[in-house]
PDB file of N, CA and C in Angstrom:
ATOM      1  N   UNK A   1     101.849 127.741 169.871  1.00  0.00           N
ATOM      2  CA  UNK A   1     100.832 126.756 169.576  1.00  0.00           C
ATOM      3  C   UNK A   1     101.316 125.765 168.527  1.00  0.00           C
ATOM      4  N   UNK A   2     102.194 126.289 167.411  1.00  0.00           N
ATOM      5  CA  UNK A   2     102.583 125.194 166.428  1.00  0.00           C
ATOM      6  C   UNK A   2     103.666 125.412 166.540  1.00  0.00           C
ATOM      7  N   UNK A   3     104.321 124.109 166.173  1.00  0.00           N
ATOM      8  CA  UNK A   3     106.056 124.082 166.091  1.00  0.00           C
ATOM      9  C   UNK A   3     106.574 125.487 165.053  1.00  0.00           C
ATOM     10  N   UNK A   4     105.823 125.539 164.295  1.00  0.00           N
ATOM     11  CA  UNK A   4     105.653 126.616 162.770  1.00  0.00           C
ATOM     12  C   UNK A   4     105.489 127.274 162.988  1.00  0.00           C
ATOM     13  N   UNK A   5     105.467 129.108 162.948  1.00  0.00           N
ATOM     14  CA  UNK A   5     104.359 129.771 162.623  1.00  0.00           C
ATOM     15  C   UNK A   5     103.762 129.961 161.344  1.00  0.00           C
ATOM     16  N   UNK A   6     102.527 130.323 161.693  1.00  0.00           N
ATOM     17  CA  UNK A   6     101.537 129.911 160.815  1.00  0.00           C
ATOM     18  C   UNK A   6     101.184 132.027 160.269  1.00  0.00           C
ATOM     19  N   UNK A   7     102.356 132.169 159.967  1.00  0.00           N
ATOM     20  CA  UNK A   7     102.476 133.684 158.801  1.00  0.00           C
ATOM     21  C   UNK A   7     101.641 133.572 157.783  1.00  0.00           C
ATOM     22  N   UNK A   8     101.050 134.095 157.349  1.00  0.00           N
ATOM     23  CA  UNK A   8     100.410 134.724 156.037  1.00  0.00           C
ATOM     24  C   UNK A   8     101.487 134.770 155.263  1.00  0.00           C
ATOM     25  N   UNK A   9     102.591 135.140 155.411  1.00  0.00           N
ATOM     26  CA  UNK A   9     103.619 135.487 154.561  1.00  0.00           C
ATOM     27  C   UNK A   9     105.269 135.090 155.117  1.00  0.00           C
ATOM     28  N   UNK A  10     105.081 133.833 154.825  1.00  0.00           N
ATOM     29  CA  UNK A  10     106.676 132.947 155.643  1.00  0.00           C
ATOM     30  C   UNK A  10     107.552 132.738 154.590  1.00  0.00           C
ATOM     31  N   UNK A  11     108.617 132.796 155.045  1.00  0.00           N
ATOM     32  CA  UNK A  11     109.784 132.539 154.347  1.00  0.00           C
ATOM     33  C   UNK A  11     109.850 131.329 153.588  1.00  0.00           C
ATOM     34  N   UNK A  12     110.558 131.126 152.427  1.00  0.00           N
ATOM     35  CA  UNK A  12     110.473 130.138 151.627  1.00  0.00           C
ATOM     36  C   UNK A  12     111.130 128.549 152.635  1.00  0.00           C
ATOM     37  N   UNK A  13     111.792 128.467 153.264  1.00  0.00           N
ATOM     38  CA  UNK A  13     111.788 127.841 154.186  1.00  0.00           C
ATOM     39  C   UNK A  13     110.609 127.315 154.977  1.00  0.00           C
ATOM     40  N   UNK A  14     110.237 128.547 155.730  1.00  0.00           N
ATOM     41  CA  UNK A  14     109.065 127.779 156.503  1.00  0.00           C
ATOM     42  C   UNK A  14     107.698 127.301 155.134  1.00  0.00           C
ATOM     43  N   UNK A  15     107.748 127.645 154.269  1.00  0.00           N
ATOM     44  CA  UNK A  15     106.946 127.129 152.879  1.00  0.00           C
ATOM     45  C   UNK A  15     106.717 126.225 152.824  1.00  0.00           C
ATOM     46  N   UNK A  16     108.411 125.525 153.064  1.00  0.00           N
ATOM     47  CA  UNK A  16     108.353 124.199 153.154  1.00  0.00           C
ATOM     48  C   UNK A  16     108.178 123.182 153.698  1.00  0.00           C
ATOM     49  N   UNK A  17     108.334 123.573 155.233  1.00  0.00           N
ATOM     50  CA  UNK A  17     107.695 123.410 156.081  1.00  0.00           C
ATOM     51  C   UNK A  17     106.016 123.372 156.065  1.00  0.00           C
ATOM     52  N   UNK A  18     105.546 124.191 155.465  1.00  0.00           N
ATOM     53  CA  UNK A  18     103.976 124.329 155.788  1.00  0.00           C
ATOM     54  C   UNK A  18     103.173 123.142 154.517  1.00  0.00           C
ATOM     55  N   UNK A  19     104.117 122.558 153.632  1.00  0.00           N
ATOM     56  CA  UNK A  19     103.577 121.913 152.729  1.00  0.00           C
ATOM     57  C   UNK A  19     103.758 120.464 153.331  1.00  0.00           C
ATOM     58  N   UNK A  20     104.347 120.334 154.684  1.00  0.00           N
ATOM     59  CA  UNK A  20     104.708 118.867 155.289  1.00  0.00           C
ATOM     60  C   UNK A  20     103.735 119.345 156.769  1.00  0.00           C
ATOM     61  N   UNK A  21     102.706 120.228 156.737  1.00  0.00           N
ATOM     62  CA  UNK A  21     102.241 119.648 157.970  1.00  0.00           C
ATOM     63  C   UNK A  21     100.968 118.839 157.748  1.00  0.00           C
ATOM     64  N   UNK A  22     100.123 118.334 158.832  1.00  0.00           N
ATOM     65  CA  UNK A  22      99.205 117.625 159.248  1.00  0.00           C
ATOM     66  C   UNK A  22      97.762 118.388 158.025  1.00  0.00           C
ATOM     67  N   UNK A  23      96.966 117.847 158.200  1.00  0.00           N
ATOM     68  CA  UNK A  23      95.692 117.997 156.747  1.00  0.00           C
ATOM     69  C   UNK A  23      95.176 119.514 157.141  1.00  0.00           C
ATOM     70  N   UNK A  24      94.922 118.977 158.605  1.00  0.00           N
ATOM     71  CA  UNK A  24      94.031 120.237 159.027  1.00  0.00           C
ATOM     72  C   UNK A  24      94.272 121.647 158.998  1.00  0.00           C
ATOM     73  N   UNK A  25      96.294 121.619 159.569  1.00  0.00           N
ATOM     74  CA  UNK A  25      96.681 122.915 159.432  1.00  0.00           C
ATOM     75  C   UNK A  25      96.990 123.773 158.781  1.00  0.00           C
ATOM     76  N   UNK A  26      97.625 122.575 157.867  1.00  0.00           N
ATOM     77  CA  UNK A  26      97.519 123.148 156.610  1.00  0.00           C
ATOM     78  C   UNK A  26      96.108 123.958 155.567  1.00  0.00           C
ATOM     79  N   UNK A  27      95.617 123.329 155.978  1.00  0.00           N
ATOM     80  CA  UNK A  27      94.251 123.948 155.427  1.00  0.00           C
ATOM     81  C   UNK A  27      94.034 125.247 156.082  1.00  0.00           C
ATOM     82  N   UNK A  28      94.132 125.360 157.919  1.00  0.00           N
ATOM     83  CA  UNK A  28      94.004 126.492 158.398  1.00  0.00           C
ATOM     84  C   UNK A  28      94.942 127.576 157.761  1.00  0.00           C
ATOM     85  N   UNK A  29      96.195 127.173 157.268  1.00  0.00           N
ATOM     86  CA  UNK A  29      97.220 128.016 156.809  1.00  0.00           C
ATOM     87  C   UNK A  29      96.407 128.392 155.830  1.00  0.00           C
ATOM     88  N   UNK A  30      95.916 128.296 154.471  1.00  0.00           N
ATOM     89  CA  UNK A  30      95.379 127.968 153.009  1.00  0.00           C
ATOM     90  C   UNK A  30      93.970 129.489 153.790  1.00  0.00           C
ATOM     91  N   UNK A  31      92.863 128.873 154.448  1.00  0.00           N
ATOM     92  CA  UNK A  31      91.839 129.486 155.009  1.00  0.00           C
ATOM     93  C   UNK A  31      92.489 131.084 155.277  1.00  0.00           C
ATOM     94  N   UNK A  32      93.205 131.237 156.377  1.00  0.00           N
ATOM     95  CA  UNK A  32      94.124 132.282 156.847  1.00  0.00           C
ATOM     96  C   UNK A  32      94.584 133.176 155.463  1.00  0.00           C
ATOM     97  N   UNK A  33      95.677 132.487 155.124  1.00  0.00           N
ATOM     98  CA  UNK A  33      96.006 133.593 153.691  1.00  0.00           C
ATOM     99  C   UNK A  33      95.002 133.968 152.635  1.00  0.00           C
ATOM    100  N   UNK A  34      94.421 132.511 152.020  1.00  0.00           N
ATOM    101  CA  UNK A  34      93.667 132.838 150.640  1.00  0.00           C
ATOM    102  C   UNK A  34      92.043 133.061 151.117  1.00  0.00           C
ATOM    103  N   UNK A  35      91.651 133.181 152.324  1.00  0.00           N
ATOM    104  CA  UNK A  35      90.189 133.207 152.810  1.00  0.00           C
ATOM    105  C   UNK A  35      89.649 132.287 151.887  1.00  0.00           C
ATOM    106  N   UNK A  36      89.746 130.791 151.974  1.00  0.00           N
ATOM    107  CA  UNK A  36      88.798 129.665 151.113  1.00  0.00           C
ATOM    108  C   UNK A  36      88.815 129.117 152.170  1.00  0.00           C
ATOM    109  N   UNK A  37      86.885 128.444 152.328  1.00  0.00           N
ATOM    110  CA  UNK A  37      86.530 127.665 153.310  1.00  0.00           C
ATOM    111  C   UNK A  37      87.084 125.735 152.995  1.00  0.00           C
ATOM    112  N   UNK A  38      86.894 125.086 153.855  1.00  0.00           N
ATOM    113  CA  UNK A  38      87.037 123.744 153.377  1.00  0.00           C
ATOM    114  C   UNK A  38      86.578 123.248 152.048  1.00  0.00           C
ATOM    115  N   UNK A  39      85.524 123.142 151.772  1.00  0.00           N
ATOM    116  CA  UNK A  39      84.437 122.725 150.794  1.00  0.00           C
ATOM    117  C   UNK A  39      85.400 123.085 149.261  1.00  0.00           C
ATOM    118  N   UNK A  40      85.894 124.027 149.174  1.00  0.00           N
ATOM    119  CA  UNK A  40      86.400 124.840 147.760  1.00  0.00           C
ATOM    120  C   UNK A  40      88.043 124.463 147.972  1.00  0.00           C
ATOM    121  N   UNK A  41      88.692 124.544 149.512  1.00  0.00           N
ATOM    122  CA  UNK A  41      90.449 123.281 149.907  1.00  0.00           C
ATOM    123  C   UNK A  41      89.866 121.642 149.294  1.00  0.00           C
ATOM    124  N   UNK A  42      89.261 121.625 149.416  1.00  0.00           N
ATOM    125  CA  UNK A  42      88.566 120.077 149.158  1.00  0.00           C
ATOM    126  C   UNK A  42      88.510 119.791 147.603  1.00  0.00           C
ATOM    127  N   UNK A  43      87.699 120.512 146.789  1.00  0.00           N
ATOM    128  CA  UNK A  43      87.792 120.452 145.549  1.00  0.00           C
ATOM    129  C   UNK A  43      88.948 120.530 144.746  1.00  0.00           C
ATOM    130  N   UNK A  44      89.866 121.307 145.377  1.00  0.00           N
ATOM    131  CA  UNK A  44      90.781 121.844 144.792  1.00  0.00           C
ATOM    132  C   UNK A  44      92.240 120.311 144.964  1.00  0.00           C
ATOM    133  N   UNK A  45      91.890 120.186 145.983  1.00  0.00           N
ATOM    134  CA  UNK A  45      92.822 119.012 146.389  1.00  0.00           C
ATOM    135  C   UNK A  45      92.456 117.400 145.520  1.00  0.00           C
ATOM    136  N   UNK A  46      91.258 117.234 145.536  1.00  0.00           N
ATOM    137  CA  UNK A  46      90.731 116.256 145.051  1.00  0.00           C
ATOM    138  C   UNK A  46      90.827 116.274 143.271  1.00  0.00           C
ATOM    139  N   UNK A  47      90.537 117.587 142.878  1.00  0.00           N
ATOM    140  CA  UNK A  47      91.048 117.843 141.357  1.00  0.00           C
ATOM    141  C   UNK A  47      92.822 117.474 140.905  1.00  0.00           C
ATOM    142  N   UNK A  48      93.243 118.507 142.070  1.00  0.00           N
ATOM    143  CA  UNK A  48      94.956 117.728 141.812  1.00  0.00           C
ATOM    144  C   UNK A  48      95.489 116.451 142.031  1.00  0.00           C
ATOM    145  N   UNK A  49      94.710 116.032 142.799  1.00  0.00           N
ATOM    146  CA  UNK A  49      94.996 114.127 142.357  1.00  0.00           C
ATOM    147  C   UNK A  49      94.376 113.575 141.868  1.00  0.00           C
ATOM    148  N   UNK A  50      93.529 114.123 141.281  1.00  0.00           N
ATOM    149  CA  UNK A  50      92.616 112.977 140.086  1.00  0.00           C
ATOM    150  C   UNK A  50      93.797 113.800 138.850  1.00  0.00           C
ATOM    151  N   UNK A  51      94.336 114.995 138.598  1.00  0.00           N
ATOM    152  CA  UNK A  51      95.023 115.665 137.862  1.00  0.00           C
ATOM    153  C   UNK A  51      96.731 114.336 137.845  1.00  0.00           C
ATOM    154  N   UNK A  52      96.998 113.372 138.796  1.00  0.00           N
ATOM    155  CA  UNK A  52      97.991 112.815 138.925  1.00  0.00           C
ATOM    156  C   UNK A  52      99.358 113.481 140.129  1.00  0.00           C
ATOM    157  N   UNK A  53      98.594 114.164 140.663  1.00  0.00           N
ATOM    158  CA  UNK A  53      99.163 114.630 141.835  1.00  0.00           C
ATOM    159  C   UNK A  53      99.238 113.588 143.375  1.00  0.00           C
ATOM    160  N   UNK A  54     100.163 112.389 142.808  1.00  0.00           N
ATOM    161  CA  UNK A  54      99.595 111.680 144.036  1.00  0.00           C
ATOM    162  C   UNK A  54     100.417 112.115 145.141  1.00  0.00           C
ATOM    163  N   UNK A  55     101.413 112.665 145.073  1.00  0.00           N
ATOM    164  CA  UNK A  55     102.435 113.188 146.003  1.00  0.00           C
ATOM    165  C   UNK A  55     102.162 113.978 146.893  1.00  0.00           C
ATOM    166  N   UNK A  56     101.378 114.108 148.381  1.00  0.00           N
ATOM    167  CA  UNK A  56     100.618 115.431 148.837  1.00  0.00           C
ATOM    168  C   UNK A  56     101.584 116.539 149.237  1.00  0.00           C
ATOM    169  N   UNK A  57     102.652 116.820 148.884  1.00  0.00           N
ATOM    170  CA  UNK A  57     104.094 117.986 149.106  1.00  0.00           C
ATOM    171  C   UNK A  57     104.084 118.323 147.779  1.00  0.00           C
ATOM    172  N   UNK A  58     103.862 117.726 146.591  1.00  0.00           N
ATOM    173  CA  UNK A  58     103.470 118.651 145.402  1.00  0.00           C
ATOM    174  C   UNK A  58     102.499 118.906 145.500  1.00  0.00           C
ATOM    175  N   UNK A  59     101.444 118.422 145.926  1.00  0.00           N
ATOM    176  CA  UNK A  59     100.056 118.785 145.377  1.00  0.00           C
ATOM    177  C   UNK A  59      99.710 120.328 145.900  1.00  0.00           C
ATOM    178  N   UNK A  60     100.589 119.968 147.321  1.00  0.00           N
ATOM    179  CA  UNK A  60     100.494 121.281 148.280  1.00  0.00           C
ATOM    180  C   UNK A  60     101.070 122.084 147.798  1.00  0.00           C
ATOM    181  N   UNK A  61     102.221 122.023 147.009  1.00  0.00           N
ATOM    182  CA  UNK A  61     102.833 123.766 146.253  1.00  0.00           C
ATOM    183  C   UNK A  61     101.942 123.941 145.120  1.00  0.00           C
ATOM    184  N   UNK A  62     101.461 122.755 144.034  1.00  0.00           N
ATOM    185  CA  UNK A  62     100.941 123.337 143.240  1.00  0.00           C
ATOM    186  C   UNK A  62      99.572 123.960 144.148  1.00  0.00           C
ATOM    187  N   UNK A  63      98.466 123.745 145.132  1.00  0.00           N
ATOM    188  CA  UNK A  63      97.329 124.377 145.245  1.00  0.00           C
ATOM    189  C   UNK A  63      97.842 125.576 146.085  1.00  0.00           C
ATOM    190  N   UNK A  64      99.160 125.891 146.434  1.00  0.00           N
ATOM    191  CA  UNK A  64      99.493 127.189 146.907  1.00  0.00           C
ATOM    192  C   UNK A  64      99.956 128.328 145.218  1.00  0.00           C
ATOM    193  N   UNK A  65     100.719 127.354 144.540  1.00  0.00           N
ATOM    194  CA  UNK A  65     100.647 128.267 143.119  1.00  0.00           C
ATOM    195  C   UNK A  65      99.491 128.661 142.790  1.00  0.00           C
ATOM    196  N   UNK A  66      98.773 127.675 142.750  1.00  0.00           N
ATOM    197  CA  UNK A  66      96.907 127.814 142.264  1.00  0.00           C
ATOM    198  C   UNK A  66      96.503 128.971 143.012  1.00  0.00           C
ATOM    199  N   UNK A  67      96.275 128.866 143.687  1.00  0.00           N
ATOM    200  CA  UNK A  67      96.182 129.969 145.029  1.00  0.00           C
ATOM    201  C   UNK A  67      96.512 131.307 144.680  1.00  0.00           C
ATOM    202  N   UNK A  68      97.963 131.337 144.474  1.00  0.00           N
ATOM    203  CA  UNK A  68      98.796 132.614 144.191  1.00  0.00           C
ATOM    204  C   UNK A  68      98.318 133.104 142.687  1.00  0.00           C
ATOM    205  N   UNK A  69      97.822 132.053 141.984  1.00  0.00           N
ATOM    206  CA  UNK A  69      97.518 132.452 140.733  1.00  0.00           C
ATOM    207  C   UNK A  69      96.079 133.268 140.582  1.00  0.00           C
ATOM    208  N   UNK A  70      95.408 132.690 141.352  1.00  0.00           N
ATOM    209  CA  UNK A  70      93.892 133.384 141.023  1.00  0.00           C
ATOM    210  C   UNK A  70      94.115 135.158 141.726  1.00  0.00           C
ATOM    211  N   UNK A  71      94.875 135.023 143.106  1.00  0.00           N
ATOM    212  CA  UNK A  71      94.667 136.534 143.054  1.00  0.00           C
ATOM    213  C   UNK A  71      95.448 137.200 141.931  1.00  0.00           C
ATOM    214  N   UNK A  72      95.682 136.857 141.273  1.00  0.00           N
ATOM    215  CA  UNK A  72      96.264 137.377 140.035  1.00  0.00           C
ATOM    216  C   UNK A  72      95.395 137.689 138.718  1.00  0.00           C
ATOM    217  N   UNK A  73      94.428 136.802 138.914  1.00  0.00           N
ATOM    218  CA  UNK A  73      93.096 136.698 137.929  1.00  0.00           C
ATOM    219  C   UNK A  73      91.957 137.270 137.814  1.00  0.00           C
ATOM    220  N   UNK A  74      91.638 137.878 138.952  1.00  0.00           N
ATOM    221  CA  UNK A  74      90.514 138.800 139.589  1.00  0.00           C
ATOM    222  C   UNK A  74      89.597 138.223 140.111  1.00  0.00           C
ATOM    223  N   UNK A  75      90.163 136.660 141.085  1.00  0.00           N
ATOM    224  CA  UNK A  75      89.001 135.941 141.608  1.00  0.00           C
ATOM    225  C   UNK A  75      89.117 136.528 142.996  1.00  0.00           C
ATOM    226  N   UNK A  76      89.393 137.660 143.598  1.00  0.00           N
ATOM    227  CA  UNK A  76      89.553 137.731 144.794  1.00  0.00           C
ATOM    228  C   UNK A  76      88.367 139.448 144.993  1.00  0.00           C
ATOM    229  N   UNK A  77      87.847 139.081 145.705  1.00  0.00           N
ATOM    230  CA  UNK A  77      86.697 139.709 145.772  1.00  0.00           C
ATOM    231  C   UNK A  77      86.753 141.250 146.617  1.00  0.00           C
ATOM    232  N   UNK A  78      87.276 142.012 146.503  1.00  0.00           N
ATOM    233  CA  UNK A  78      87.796 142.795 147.583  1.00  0.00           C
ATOM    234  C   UNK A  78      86.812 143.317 148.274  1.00  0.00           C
ATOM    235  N   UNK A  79      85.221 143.361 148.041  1.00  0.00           N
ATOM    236  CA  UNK A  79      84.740 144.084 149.245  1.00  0.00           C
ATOM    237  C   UNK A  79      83.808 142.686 149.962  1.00  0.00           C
ATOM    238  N   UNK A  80      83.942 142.050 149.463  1.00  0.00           N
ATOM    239  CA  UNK A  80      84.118 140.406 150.788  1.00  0.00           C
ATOM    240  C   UNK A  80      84.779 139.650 151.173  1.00  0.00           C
ATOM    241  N   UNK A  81      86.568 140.289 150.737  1.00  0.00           N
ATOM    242  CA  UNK A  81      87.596 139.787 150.881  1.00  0.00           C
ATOM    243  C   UNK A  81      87.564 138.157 150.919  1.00  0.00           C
ATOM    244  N   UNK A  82      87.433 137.982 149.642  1.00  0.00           N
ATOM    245  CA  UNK A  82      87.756 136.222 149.775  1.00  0.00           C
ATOM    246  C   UNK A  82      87.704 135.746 148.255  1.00  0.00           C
ATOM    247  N   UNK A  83      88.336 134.727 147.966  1.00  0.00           N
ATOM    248  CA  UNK A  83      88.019 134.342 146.356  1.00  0.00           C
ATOM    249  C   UNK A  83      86.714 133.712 146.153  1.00  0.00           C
ATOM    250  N   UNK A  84      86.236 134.564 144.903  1.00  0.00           N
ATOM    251  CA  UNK A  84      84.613 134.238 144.879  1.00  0.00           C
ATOM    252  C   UNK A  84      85.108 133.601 143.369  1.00  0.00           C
ATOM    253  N   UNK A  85      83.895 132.103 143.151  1.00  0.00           N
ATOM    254  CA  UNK A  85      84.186 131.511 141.537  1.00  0.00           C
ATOM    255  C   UNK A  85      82.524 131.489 141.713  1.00  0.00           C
ATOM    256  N   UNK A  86      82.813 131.556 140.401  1.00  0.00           N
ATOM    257  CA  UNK A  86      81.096 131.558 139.256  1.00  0.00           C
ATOM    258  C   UNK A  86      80.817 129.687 139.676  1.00  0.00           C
ATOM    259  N   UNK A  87      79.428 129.324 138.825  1.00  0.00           N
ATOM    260  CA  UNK A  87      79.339 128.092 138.680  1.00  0.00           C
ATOM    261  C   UNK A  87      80.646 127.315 137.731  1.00  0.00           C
ATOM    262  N   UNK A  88      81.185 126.357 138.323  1.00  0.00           N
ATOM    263  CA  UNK A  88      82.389 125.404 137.763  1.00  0.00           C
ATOM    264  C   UNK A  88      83.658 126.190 137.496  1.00  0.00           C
ATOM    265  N   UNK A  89      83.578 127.763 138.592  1.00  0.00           N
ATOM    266  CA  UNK A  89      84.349 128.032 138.340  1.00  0.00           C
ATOM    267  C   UNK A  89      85.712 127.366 139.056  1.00  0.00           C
ATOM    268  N   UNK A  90      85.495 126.888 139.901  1.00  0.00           N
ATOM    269  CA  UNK A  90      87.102 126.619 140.489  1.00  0.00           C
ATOM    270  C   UNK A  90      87.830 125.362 139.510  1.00  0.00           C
ATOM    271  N   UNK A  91      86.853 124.535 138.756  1.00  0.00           N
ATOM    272  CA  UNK A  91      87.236 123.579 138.204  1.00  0.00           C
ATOM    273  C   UNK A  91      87.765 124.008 136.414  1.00  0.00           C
ATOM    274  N   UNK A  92      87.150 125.133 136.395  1.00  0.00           N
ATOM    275  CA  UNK A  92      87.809 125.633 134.978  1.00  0.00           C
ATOM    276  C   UNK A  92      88.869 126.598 135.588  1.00  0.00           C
ATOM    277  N   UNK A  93      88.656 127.317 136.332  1.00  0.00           N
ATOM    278  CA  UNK A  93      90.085 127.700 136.631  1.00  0.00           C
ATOM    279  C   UNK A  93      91.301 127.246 136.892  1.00  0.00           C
ATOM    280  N   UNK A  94      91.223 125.489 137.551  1.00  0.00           N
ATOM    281  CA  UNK A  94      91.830 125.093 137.629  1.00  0.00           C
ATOM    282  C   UNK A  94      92.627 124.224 135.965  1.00  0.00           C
ATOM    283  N   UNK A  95      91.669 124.030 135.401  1.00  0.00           N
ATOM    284  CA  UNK A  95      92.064 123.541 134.000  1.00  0.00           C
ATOM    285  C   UNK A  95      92.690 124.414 133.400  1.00  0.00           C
ATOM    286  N   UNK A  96      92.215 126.405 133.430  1.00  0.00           N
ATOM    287  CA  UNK A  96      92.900 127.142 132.716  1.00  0.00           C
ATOM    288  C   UNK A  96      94.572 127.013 133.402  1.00  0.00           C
ATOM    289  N   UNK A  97      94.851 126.959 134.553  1.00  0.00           N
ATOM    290  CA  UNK A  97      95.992 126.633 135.664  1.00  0.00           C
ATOM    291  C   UNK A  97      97.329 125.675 135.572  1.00  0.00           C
ATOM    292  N   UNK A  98      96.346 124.681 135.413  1.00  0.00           N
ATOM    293  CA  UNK A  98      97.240 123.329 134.811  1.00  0.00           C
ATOM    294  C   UNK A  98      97.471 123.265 133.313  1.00  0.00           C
ATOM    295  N   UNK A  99      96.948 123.900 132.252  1.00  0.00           N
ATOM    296  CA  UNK A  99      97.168 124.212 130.894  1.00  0.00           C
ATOM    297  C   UNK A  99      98.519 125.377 130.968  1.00  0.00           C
ATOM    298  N   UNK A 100      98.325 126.103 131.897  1.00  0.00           N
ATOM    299  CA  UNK A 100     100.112 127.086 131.500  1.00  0.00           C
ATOM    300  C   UNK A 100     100.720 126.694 132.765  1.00  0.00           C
ATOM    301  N   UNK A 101     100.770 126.268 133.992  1.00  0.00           N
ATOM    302  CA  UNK A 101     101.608 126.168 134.625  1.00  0.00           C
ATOM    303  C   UNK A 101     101.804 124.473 135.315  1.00  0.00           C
ATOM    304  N   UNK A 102     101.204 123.484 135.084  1.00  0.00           N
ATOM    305  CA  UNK A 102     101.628 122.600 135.531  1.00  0.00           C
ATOM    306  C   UNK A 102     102.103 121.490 134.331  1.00  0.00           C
ATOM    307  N   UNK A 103     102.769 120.450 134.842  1.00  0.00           N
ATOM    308  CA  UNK A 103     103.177 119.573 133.399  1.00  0.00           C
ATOM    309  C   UNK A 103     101.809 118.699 132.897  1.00  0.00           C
ATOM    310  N   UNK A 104     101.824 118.432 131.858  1.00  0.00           N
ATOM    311  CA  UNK A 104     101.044 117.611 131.517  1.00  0.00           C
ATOM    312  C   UNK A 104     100.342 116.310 132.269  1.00  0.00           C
ATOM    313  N   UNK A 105      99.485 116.757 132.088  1.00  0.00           N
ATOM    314  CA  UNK A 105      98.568 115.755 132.922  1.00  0.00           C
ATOM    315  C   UNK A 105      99.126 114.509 133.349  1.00  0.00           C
ATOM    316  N   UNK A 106      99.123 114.074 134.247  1.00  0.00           N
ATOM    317  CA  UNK A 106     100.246 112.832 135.064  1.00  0.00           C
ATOM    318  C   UNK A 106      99.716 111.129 134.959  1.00  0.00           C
ATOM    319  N   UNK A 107      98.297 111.319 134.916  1.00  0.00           N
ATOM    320  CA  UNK A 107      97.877 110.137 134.675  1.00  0.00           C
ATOM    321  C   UNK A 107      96.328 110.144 133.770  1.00  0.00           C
ATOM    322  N   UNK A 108      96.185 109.165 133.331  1.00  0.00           N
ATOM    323  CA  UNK A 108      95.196 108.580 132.025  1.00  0.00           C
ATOM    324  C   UNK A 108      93.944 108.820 132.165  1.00  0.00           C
ATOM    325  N   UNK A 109      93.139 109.215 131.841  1.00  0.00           N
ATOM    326  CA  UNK A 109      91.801 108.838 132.209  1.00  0.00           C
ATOM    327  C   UNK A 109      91.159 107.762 132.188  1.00  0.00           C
ATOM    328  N   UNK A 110      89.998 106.757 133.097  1.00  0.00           N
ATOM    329  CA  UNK A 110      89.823 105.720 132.996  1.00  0.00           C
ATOM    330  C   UNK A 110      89.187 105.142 131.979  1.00  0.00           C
TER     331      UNK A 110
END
């Protein structure tokens, strides 16, 4: 069905690959591994380029780091298998996120 496969768990190669495909599949990839619906891919995407992420092949490793980071955090819900956030949580998580792992904020506020 895709030139790719679309693994839960692909080689750093196909990684790279999966950060150069089309909006949608990528998202299906994102849905598939991290169980997040659109609405919460959406926020998350829209935060990293207002963050100065205009590049969408970074933006895409950093919201796969992001990603990799929260099941690390205890946002992953195990008996509804999916990452659950409080109110504003995805947007402070993401601030706690970009405070230790991304560079300094890329562009100004208006």
């Amino acid at each position: 069905m895709y030139a790719i496969e679309m693994s839960v768990f692909p080689s750093q190669e196909q990684m790279e690959d999966l950060f150069h495909l089309p909006d949608r599949r990528f998202f299906d990839w994102c849905a598939k591994r991290y169980s997040i619906n659109r609405g919460i891919f959406n926020v998350i995407d829209s935060w990293l380029f207002e963050y100065g992420m205009k590049d969408i092949v970074s933006r895409r490793r950093a919201m796969d780091n992001y990603l990799r980071y929260l099941l690390t955090q205890g946002f992953y819900n195990e008996k509804k298998l999916f990452l659950q956030f409080g109110k504003k949580g995805v947007k402070d998580s993401l601030s706690n996120f970009a405070e230790r792992h991304l560079p300094e904020r890329l562009c100004e506020d208006d």
